[in-house]
Structures are given as structure tokens and as C-alpha cells.
Protein backbone atom coordinates (compact mmCIF):
# COMPACT_ATOMS: atom_id res chain seq x y z
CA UNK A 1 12.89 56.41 -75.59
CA UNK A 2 9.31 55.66 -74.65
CA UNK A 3 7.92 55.85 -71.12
CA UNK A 4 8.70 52.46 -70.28
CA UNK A 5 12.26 52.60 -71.14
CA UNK A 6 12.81 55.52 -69.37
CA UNK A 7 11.59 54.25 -66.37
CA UNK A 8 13.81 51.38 -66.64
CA UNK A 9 16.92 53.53 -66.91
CA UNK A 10 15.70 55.79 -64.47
CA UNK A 11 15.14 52.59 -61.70
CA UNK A 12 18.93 51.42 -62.77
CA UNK A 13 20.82 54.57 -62.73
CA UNK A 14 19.03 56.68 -60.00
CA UNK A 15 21.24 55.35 -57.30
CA UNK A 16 24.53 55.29 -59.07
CA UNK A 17 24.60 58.43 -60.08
CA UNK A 18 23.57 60.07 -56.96
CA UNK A 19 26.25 58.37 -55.54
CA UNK A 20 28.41 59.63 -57.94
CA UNK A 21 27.64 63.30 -57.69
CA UNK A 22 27.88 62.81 -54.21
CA UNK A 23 31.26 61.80 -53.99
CA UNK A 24 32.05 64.92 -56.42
CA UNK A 25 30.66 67.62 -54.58
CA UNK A 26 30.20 66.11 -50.74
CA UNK A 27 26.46 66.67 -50.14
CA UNK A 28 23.85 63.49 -50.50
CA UNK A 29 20.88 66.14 -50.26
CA UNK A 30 21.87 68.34 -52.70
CA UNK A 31 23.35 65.55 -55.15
CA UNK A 32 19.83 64.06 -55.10
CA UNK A 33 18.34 67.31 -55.74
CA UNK A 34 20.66 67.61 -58.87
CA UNK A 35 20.03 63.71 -60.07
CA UNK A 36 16.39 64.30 -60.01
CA UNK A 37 16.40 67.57 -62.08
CA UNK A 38 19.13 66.57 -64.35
CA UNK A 39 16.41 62.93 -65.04
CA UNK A 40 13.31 65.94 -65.00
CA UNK A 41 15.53 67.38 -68.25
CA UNK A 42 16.71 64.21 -69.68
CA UNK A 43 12.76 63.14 -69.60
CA UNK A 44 12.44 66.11 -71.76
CA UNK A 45 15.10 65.13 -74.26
CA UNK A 46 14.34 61.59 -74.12
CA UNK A 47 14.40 61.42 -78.01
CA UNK A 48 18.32 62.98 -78.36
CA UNK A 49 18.70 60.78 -75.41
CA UNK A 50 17.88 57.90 -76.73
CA UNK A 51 20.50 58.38 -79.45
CA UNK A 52 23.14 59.19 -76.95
CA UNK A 53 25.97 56.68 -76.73
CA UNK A 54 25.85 57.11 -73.41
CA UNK A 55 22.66 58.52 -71.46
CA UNK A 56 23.79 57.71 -68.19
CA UNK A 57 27.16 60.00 -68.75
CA UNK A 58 24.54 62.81 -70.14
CA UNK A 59 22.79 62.68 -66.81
CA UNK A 60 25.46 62.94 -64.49
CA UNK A 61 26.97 65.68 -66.49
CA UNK A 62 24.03 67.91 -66.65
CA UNK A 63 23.44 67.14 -62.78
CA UNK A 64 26.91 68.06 -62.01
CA UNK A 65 26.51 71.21 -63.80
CA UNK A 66 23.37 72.06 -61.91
CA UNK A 67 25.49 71.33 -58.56
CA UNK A 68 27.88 73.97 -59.46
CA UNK A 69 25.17 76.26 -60.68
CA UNK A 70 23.42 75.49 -56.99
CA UNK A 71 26.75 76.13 -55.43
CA UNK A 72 27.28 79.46 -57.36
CA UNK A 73 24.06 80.95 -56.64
CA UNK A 74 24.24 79.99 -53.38
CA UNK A 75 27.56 81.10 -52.45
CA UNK A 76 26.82 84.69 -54.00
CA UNK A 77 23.79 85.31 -52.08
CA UNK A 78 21.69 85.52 -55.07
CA UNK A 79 19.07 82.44 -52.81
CA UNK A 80 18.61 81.21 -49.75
CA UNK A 81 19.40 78.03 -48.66
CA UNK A 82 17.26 75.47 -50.06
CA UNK A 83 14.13 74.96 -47.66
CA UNK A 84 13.18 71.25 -47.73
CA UNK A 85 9.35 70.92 -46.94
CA UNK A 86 9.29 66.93 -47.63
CA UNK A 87 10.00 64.34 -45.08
CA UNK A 88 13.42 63.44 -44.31
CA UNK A 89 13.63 59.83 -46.14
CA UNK A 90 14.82 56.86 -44.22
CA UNK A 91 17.76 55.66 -46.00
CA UNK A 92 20.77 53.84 -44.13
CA UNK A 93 23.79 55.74 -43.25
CA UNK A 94 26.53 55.36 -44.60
CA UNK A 95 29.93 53.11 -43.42
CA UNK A 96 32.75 54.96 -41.74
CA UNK A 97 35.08 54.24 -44.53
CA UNK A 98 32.38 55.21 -46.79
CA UNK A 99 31.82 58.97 -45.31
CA UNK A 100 36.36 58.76 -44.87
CA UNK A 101 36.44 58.71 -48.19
CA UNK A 102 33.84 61.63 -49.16
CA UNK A 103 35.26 63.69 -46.43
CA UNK A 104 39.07 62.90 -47.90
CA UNK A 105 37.80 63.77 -51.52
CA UNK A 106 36.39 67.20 -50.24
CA UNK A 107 40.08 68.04 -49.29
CA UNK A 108 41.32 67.46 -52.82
CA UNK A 109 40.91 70.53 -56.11
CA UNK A 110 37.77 69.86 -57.45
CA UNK A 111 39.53 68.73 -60.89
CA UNK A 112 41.62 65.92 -59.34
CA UNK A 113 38.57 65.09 -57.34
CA UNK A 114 36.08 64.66 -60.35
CA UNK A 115 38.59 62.67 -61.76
CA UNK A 116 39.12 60.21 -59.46
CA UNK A 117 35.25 59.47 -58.92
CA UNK A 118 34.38 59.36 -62.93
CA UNK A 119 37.38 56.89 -63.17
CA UNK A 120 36.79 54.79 -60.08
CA UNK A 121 33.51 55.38 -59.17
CA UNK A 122 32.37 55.66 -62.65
CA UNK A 123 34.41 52.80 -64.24
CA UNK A 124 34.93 55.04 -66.79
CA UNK A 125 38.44 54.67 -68.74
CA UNK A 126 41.07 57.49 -68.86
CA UNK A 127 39.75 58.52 -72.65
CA UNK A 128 36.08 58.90 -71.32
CA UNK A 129 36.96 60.54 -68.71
CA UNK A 130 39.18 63.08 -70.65
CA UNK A 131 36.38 63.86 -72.95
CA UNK A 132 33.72 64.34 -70.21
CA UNK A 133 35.91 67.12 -68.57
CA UNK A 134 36.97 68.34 -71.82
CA UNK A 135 40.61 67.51 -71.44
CA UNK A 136 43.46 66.07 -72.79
CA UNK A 137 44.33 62.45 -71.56
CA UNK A 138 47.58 63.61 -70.27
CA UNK A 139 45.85 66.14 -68.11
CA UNK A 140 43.67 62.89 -66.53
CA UNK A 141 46.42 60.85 -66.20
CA UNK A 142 48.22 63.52 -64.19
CA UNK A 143 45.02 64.64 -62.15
CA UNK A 144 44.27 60.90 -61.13
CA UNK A 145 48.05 60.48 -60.30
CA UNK A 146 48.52 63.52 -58.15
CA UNK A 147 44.72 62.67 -56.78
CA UNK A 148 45.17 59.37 -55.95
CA UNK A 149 48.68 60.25 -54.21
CA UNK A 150 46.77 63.17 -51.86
CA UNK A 151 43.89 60.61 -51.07
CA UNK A 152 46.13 58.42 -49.73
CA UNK A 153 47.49 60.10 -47.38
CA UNK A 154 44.68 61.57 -46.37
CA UNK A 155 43.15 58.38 -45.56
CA UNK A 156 46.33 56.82 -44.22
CA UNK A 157 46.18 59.33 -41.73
CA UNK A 158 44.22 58.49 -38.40
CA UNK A 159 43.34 62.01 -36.45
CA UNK A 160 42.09 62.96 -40.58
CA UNK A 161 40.09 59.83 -42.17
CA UNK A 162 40.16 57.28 -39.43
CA UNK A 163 40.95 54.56 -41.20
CA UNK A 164 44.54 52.44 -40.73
CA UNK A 165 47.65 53.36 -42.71
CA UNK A 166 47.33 51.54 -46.26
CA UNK A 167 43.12 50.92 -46.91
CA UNK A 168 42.53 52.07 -49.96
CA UNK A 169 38.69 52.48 -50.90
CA UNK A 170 38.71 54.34 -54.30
């Protein structure tokens, strides 16, 4: 993958993926963080990259995993919290629904919940998403079930999500 190309997959996929880390671990900041270091390592195996069947799923695996790493470290005291010396960016907030949703999916086990974003969020079908969590389809079948079931009444519920009894957004 030459510089050119890179940028060109960078400019399409920055967004999406950030957005789909997000909705996986619940903080835009640090899924940001994660999608520009995870696109700072893919830049350094842009030539396996560029063999990849899919280099957008090899990005927002590796910035997953740096999430949790994040999340570990953080959570033992082994670092501070992250000290941000840029500018805040201006970026529009997000829809009602849209932060409902995120704050629903933080309620759910993190395996249902990373299902249910790589399969709706993702587009990714039941197989793909099986072999990016390094499970058996069954096991995705069962998480999305149980997920979606949980999510739903989460959101149908107005003092919890605020939105009215059967919108579905995932």
C-alpha cells in the first residue's frame, strides 16, 4: 500500500471506525485515541496490510485491543489518566437517541455488546463476526440474541434511555 492509498483508506475509514469503537467501549476520546494508534501501526504494516482481506477489520481490531489495554492499565493504577494538551476539537454532538443507545450498550457484558456493534454497526455477517471474536457462530448467534433482547428493554424504558417503548436504533 503506497502513501497515497493509505491516505485514501485512512480519509474513508477514520470516522467509521471511531464510531465503532465507540459504541464498544463508551468513550469518543479514548476511541479516537485508539483509531489513531491502531492507523499509526497499520501505517507500519502497510505491506501485510495491503494483503489483508480486510484492512479495515485489522484496524478496528488492533484499536479495540489497545482500548482494553488503556482500560487495564488504567484501572490498575499502573498511569494516570490520560492528560490531553491539544485543543478540544469542535465536532457536533451527538443525537439523544444516538448517546441512548451508547449509554444502553454500556449496560450490556462486553461480549454481547461487541457483538451487537460488529454485526449492526459493522455490517458484518454472523461468520465474520464469529471469527473476529474468535468464536463459534453459535456463540454469536446467542450473544446477539440475548443482546439484542437486553437492549431493548433498556431502550424501551423511559426513566433509563429516554426514548418511547418500541424505537429500535441498532
Amino acid at each position: 500500500m503506497d502513501e497515497r492509498e493509505f491516505d485514501d483508506f485512512y480519509t474513508a475509514s477514520f470516522e467509521r471506525i471511531t464510531a465503532q469503537v465507540y459504541a464498544m467501549i463508551g468513550n469518543r476520546d479514548e476511541a479516537q485515541e485508539c483509531v489513531q494508534e491502531a492507523f499509526v501501526r497499520a501505517w507500519a504494516h502497510r505491506r501485510t496490510l495491503r494483503k489483508a482481506e480486510h484492512p479495515e477489520a485489522w484496524v478496528r481490531t488492533t484499536a479495540y485491543r489497545l482500548a482494553v489495554s488503556r482500560w487495564r492499565r488504567t484501572t490498575r493504577g499502573r498511569r494516570p489518566a490520560d492528560r490531553a494538551v491539544a485543543l478540544p476539537t469542535a465536532a457536533a454532538p451527538p443525537s439523544e437517541a444516538h448517546v441512548a443507545v451508547v449509554a444502553a450498550l454500556k449496560k450490556l457484558p462486553e461480549p454481547q455488546r461487541r457483538a451487537l456493534v460488529l454485526h449492526h454497526m459493522c455490517d458484518l455477517p454472523v461468520q465474520a463476526v464469529a471469527h473476529e471474536m474468535g468464536v463459534p457462530e453459535g456463540t454469536v448467534k446467542a450473544r446477539l440474541s440475548r443482546g439484542r433482547a437486553a437492549l431493548a428493554a433498556l431502550l424501551s424504558d423511559d426513566t433509563n434511555g429516554g426514548l418511547q417503548e418500541g424505537a429500535s436504533h441498532v
